[in-house]
N, C-alpha and C. Protein backbone atom coordinates (compact mmCIF):
# COMPACT_ATOMS: atom_id res chain seq x y z
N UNK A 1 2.54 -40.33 -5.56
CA UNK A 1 1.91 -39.36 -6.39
C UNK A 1 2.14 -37.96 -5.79
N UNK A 2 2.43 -36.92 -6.30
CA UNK A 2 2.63 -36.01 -5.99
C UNK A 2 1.42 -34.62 -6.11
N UNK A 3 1.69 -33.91 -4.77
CA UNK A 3 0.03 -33.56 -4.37
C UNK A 3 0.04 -32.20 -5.12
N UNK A 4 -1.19 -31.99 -5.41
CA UNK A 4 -1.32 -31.05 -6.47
C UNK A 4 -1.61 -29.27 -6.08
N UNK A 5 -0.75 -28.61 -6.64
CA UNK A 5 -0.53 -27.17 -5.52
C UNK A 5 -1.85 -26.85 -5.68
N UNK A 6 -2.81 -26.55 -4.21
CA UNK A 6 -3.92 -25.90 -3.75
C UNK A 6 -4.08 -24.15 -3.79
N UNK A 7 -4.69 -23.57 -5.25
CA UNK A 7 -4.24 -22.13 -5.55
C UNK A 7 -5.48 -21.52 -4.57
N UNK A 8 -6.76 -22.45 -4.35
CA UNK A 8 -7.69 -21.76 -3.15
C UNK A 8 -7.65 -21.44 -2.06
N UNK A 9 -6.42 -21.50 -1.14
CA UNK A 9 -5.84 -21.73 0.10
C UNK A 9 -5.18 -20.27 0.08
N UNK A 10 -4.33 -19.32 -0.68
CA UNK A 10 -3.99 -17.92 -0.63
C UNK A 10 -4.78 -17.14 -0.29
N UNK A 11 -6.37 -17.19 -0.31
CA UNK A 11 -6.85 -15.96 -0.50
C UNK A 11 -6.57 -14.99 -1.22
N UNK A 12 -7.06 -13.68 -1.10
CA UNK A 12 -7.06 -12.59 -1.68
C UNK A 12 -5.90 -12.03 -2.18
N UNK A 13 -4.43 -12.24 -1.22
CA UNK A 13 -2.83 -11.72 -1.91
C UNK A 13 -2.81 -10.63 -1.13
N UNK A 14 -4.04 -9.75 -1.10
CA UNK A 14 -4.19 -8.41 0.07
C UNK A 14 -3.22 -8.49 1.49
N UNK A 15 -2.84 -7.81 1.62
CA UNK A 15 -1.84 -7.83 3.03
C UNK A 15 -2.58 -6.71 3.65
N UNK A 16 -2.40 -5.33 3.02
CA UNK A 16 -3.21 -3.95 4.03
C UNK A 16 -3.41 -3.09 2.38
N UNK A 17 -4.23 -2.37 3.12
CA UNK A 17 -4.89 -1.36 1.84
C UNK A 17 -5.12 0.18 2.73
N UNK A 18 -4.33 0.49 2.22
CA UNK A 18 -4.31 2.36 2.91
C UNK A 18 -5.91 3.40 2.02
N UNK A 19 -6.83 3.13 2.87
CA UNK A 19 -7.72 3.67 2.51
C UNK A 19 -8.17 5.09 2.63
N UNK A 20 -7.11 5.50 3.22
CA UNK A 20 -7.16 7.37 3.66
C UNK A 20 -6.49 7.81 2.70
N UNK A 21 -5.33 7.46 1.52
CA UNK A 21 -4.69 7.43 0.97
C UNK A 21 -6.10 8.20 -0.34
N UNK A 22 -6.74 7.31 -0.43
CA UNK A 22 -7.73 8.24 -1.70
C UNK A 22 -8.27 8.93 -1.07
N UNK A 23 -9.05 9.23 -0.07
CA UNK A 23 -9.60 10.41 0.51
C UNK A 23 -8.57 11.78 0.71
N UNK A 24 -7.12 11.59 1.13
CA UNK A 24 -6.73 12.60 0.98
C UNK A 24 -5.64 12.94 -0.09
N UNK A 25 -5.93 12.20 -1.18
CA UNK A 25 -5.00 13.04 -2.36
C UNK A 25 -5.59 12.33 -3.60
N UNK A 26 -5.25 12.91 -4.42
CA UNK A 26 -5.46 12.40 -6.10
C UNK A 26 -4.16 11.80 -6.60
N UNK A 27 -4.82 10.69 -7.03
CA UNK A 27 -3.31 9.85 -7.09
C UNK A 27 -3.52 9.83 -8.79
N UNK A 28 -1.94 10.44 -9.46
CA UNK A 28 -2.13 10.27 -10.49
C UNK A 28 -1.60 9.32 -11.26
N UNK A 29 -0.44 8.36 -10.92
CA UNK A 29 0.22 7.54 -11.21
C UNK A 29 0.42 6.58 -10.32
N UNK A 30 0.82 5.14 -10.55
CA UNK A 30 0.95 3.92 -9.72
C UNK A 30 2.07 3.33 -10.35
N UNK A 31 2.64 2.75 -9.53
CA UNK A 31 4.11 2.17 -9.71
C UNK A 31 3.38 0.94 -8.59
N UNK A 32 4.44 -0.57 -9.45
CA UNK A 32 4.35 -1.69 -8.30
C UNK A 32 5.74 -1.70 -7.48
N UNK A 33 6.10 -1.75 -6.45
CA UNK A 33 7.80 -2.16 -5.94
C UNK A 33 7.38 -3.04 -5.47
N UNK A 34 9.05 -3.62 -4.94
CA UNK A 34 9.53 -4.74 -4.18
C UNK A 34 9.99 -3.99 -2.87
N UNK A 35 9.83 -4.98 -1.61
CA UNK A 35 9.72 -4.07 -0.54
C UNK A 35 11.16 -4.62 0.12
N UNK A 36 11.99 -4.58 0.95
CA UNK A 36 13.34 -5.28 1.49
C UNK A 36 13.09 -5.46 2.79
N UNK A 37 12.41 -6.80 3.27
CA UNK A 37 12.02 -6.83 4.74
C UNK A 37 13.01 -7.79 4.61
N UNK A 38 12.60 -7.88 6.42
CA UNK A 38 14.07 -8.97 7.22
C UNK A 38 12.63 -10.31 6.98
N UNK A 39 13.28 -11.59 8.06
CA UNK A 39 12.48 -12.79 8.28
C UNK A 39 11.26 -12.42 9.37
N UNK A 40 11.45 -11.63 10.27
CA UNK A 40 11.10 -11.72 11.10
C UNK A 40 9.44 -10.52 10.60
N UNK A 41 9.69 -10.29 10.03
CA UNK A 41 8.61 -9.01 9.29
C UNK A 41 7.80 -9.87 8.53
N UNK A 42 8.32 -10.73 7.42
CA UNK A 42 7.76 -11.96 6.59
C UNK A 42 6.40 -12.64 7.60
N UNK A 43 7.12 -13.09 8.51
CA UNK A 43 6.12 -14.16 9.40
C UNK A 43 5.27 -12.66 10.08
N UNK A 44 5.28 -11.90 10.46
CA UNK A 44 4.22 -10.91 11.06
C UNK A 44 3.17 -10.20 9.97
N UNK A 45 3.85 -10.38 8.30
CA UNK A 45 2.67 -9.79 7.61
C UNK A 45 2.08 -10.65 7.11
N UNK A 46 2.20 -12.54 7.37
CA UNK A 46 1.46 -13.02 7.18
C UNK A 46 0.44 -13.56 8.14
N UNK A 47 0.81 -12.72 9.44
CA UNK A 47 0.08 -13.44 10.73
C UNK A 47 -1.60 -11.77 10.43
N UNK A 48 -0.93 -10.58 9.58
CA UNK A 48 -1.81 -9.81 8.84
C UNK A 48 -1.38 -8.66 10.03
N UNK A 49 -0.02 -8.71 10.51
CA UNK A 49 0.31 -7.93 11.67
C UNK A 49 0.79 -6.23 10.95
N UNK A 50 0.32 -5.31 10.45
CA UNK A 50 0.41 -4.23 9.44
C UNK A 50 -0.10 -2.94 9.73
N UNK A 51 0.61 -1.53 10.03
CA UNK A 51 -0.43 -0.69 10.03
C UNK A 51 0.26 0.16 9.27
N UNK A 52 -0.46 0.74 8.08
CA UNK A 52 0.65 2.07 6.99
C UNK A 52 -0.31 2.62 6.55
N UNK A 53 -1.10 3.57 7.68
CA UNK A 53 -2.21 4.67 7.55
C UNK A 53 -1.36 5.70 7.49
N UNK A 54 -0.15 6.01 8.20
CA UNK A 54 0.88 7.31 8.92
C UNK A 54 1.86 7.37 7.54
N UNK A 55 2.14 5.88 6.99
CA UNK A 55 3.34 6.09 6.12
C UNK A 55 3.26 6.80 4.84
N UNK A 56 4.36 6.65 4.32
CA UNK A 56 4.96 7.82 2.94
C UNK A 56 5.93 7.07 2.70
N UNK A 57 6.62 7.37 1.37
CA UNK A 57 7.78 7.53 0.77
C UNK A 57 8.49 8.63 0.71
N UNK A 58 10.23 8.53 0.63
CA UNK A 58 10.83 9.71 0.37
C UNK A 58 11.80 9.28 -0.72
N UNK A 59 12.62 10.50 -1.40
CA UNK A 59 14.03 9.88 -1.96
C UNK A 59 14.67 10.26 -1.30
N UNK A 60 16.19 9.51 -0.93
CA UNK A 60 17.40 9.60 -0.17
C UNK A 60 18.35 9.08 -1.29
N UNK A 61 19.83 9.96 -1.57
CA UNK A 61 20.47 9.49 -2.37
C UNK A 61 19.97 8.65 -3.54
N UNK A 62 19.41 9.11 -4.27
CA UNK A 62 18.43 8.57 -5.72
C UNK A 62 17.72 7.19 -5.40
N UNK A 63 17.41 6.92 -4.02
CA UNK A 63 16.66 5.26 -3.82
C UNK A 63 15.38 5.85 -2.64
N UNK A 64 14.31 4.79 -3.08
CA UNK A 64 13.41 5.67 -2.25
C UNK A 64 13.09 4.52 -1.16
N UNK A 65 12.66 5.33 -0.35
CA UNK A 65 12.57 4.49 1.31
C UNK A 65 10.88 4.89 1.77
N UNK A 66 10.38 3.58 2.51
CA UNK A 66 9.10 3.57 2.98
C UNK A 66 9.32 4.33 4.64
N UNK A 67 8.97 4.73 4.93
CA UNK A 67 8.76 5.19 6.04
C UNK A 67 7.27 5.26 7.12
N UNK A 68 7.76 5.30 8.24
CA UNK A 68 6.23 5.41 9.26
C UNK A 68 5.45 3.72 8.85
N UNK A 69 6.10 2.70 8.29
CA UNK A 69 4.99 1.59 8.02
C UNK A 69 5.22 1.00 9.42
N UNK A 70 4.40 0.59 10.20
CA UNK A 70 4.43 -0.23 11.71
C UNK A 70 4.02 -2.16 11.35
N UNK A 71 4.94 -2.70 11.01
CA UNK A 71 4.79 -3.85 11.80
C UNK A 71 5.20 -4.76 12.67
N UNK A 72 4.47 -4.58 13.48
CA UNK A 72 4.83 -5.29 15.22
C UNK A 72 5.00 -6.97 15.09
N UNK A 73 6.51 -7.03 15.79
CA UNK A 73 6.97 -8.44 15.72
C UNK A 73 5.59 -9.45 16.35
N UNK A 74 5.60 -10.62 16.36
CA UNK A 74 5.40 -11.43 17.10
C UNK A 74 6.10 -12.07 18.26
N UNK A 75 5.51 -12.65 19.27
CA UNK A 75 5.81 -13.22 20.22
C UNK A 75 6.95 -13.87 20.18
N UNK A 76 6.56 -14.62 19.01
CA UNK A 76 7.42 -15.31 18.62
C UNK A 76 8.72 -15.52 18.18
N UNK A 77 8.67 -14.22 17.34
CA UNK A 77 10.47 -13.37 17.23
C UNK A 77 11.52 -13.90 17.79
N UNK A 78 12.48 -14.12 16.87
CA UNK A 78 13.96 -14.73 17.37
C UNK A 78 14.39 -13.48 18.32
N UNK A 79 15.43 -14.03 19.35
CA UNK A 79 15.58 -13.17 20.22
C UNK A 79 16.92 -12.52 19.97
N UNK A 80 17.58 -13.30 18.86
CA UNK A 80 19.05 -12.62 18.65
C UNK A 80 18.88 -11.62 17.89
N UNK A 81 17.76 -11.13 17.42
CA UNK A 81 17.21 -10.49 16.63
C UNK A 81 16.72 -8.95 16.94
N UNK A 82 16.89 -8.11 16.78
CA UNK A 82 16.35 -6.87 17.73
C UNK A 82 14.98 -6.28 16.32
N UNK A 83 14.42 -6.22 17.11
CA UNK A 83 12.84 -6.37 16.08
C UNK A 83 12.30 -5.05 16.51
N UNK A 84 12.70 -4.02 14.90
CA UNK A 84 12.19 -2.40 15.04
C UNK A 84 11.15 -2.29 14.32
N UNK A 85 9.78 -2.18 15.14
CA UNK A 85 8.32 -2.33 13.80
C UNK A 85 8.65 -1.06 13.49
N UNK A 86 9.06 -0.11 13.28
CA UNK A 86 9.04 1.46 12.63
C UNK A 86 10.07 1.99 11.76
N UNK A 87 11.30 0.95 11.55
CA UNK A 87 12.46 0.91 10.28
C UNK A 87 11.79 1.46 9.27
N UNK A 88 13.11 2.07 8.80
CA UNK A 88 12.88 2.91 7.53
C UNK A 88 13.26 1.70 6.60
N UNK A 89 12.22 1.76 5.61
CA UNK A 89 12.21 0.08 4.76
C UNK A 89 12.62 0.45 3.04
N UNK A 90 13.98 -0.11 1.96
CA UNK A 90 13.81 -0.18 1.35
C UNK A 90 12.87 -0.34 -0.07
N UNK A 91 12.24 0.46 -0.83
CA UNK A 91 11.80 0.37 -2.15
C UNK A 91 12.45 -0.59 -2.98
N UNK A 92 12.16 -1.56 -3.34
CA UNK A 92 13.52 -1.52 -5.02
C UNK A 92 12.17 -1.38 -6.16
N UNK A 93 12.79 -0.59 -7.21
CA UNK A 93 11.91 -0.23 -8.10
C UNK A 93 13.28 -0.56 -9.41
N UNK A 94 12.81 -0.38 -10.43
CA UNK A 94 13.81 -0.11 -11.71
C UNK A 94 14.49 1.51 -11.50
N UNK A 95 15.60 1.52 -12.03
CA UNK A 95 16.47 2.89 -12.12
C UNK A 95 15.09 4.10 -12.79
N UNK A 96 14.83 3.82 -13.99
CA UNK A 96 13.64 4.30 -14.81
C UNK A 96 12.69 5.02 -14.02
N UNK A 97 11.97 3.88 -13.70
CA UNK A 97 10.99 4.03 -12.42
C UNK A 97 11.36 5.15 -11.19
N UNK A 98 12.45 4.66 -10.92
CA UNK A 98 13.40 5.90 -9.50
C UNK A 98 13.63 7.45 -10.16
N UNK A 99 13.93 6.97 -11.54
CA UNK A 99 14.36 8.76 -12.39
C UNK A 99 12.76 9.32 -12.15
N UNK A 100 11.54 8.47 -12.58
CA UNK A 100 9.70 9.53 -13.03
C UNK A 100 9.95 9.94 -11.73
N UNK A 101 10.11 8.93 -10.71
CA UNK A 101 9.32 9.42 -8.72
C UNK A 101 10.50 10.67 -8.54
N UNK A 102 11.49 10.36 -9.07
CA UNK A 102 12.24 11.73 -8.31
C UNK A 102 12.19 12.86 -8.82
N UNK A 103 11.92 12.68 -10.27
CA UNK A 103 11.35 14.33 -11.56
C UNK A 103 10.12 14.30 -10.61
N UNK A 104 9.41 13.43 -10.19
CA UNK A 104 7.63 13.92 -9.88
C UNK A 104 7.75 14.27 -8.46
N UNK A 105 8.44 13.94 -7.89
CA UNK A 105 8.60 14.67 -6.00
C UNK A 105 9.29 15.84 -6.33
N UNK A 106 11.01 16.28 -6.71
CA UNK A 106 11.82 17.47 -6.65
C UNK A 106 10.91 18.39 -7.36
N UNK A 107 10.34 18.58 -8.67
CA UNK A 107 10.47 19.20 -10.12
C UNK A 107 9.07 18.98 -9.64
N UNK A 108 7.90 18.88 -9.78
CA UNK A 108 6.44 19.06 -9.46
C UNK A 108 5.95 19.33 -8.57
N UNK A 109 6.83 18.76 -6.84
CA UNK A 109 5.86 19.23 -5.91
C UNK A 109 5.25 17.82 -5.34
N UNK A 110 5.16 16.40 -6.45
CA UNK A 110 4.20 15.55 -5.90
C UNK A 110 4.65 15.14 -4.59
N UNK A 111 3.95 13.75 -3.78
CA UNK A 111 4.47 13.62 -2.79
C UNK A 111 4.14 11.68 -3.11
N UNK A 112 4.84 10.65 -2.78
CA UNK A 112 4.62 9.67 -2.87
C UNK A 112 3.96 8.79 -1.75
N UNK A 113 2.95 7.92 -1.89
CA UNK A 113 1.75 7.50 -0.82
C UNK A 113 1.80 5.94 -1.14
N UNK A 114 1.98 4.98 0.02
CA UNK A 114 1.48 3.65 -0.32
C UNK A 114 0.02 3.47 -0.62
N UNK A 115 0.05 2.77 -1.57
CA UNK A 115 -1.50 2.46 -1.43
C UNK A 115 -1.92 1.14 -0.94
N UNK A 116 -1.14 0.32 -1.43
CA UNK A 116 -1.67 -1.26 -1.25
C UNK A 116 -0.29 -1.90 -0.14
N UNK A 117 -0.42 -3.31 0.35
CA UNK A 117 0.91 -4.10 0.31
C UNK A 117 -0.15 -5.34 -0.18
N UNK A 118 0.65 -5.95 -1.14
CA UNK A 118 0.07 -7.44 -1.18
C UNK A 118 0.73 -8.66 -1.62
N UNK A 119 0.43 -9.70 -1.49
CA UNK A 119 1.78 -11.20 -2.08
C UNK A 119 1.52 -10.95 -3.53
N UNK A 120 2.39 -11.00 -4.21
CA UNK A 120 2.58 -11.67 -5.46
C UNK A 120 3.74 -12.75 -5.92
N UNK A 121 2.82 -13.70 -5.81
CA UNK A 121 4.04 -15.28 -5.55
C UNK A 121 4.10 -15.51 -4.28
N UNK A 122 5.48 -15.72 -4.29
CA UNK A 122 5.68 -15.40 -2.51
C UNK A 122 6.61 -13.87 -2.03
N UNK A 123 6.46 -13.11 -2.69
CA UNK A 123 7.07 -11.95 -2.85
C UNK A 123 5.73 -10.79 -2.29
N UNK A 124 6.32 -9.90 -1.24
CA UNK A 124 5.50 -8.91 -1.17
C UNK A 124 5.81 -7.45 -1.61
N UNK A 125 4.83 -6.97 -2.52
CA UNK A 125 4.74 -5.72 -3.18
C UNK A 125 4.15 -4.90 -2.42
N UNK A 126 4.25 -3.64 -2.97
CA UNK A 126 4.10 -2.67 -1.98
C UNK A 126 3.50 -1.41 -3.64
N UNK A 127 2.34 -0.79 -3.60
CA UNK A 127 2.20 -0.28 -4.79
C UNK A 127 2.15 1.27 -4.21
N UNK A 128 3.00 2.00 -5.14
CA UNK A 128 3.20 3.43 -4.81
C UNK A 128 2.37 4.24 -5.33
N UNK A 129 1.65 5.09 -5.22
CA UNK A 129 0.80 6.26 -5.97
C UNK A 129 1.54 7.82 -6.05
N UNK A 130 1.92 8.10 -7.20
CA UNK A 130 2.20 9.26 -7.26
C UNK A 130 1.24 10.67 -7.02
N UNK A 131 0.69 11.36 -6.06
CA UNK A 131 -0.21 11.52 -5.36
C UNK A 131 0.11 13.39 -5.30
N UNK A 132 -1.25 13.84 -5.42
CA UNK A 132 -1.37 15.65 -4.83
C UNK A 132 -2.24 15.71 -3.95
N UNK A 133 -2.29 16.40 -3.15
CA UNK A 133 -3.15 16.67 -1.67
C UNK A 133 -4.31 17.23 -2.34
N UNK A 134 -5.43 16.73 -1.91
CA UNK A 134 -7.02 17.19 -2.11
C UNK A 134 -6.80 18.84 -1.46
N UNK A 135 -7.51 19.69 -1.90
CA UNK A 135 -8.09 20.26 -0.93
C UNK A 135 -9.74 20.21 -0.14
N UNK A 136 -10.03 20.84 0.81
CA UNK A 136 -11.38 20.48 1.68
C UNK A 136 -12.69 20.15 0.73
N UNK A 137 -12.51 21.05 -0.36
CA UNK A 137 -13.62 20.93 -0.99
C UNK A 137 -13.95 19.63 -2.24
N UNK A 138 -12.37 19.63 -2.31
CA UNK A 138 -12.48 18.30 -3.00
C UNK A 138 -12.66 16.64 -2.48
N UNK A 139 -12.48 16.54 -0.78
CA UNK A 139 -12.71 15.97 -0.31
C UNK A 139 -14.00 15.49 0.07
N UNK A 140 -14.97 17.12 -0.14
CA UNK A 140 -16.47 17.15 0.42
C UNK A 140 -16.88 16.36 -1.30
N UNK A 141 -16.26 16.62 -2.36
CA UNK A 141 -16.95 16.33 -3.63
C UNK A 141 -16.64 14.81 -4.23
N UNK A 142 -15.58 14.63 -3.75
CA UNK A 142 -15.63 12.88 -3.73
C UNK A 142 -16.45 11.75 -2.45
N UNK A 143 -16.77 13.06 -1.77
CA UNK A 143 -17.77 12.22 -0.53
C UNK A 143 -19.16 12.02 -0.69
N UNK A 144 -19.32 13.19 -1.64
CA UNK A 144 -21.22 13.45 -2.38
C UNK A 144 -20.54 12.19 -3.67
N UNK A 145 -20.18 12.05 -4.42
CA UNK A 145 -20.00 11.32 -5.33
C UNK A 145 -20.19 9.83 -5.13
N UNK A 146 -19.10 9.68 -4.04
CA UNK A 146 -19.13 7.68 -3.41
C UNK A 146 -21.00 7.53 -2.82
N UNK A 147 -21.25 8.50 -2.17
CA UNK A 147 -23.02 8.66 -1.34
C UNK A 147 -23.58 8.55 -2.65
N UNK A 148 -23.66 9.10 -3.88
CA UNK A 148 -24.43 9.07 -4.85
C UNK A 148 -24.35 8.06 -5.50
N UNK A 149 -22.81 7.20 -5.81
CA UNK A 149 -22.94 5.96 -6.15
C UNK A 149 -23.60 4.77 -5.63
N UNK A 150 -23.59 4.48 -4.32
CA UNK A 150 -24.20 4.09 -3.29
C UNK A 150 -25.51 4.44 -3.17
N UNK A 151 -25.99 5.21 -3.25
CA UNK A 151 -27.59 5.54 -3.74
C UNK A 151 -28.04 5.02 -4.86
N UNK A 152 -26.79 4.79 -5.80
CA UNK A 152 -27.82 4.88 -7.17
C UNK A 152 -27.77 2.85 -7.40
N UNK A 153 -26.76 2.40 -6.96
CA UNK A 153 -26.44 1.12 -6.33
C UNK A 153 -28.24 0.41 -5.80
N UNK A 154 -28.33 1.24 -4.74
CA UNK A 154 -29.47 0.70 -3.84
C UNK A 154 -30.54 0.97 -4.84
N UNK A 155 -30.89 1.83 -5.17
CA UNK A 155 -32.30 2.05 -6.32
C UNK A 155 -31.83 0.85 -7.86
N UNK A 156 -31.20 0.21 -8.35
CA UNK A 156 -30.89 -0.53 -8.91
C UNK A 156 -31.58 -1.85 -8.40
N UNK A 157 -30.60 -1.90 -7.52
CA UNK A 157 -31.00 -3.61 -6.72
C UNK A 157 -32.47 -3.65 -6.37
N UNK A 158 -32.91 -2.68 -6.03
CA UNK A 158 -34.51 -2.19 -5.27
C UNK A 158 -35.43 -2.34 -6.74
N UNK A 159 -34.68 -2.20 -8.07
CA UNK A 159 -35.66 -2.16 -9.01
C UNK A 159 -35.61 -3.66 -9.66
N UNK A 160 -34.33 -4.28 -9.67
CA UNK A 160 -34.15 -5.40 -10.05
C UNK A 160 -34.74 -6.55 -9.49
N UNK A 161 -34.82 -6.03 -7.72
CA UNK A 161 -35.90 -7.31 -7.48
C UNK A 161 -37.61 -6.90 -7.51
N UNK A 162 -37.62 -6.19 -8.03
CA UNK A 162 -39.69 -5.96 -8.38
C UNK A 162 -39.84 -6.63 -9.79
């Protein structure tokens, strides 16, 4: 008999979530990509080995590249292998997709920000935010906003159980 695929065993799909990423810009658009890792990167972002607080995107010759993402090999790492956690890492997106990000970086000014990495299938995505820099005050006004949601959160629950 053949055993029946266990879909509760994935968890969440979450790999890393760049959470400075909304605090310092307004993201106005989201794109999903495909990311071009080696083997040896595969087995370290599922050991949850990830840090892309520092990283960005750029375009180079009309294809866009991840940059600053750190993930540190494992121990384990083949040794014929020379294992760079700080490679500049392929995007693949659609042509389409590559024409909006490069009108919205050259021609606007935007700047492109990871937001997420996560499995989909066995494939890891990487979701881009087309993104403008906060300034200070807009930073102070999405900080009173999340505190006020969170306030208004707690007086809810506080009324729901009386």
């Amino acid at each position: 008999m053949a055993k029946a695929k266990d879909k509760d065993n994935k968890g969440s799909g979450t790999i890393a979530l760049n959470k400075r990423a909304r605090h310092e810009y307004h993201i106005d658009q989201r794109y999903e990509a495909g990311i071009a890792l080696q083997g040896w990167e595969l087995k370290a972002l599922r050991a949850g080995r990830i840090n892309f607080g520092d990283s960005y995107a750029i375009v180079l010759r009309g294809e866009i590249f991840l940059v600053g993402t750190s993930i540190p090999p494992l121990i384990s790492a083949s040794t014929h292998v020379v294992a760079e956690d700080r490679r500049t890492r392929k995007l693949l997106l659609h042509r389409e997709e590559i024409d909006q990000l490069v009108g919205a970086v050259e021609r606007k000014g935007y700047t492109l920000v990871p937001m997420a990495m996560y499995w989909k299938g066995n494939k890891v995505k990487v979701e881009v935010g087309v993104a403008r820099g906060k300034q200070a005050h807009d930073k102070r006004e999405t900080e009173k906003e999340r505190d006020w949601q969170r306030e208004k959160q707690r007086t809810m629950r506080a009324h729901n159980r009386a």
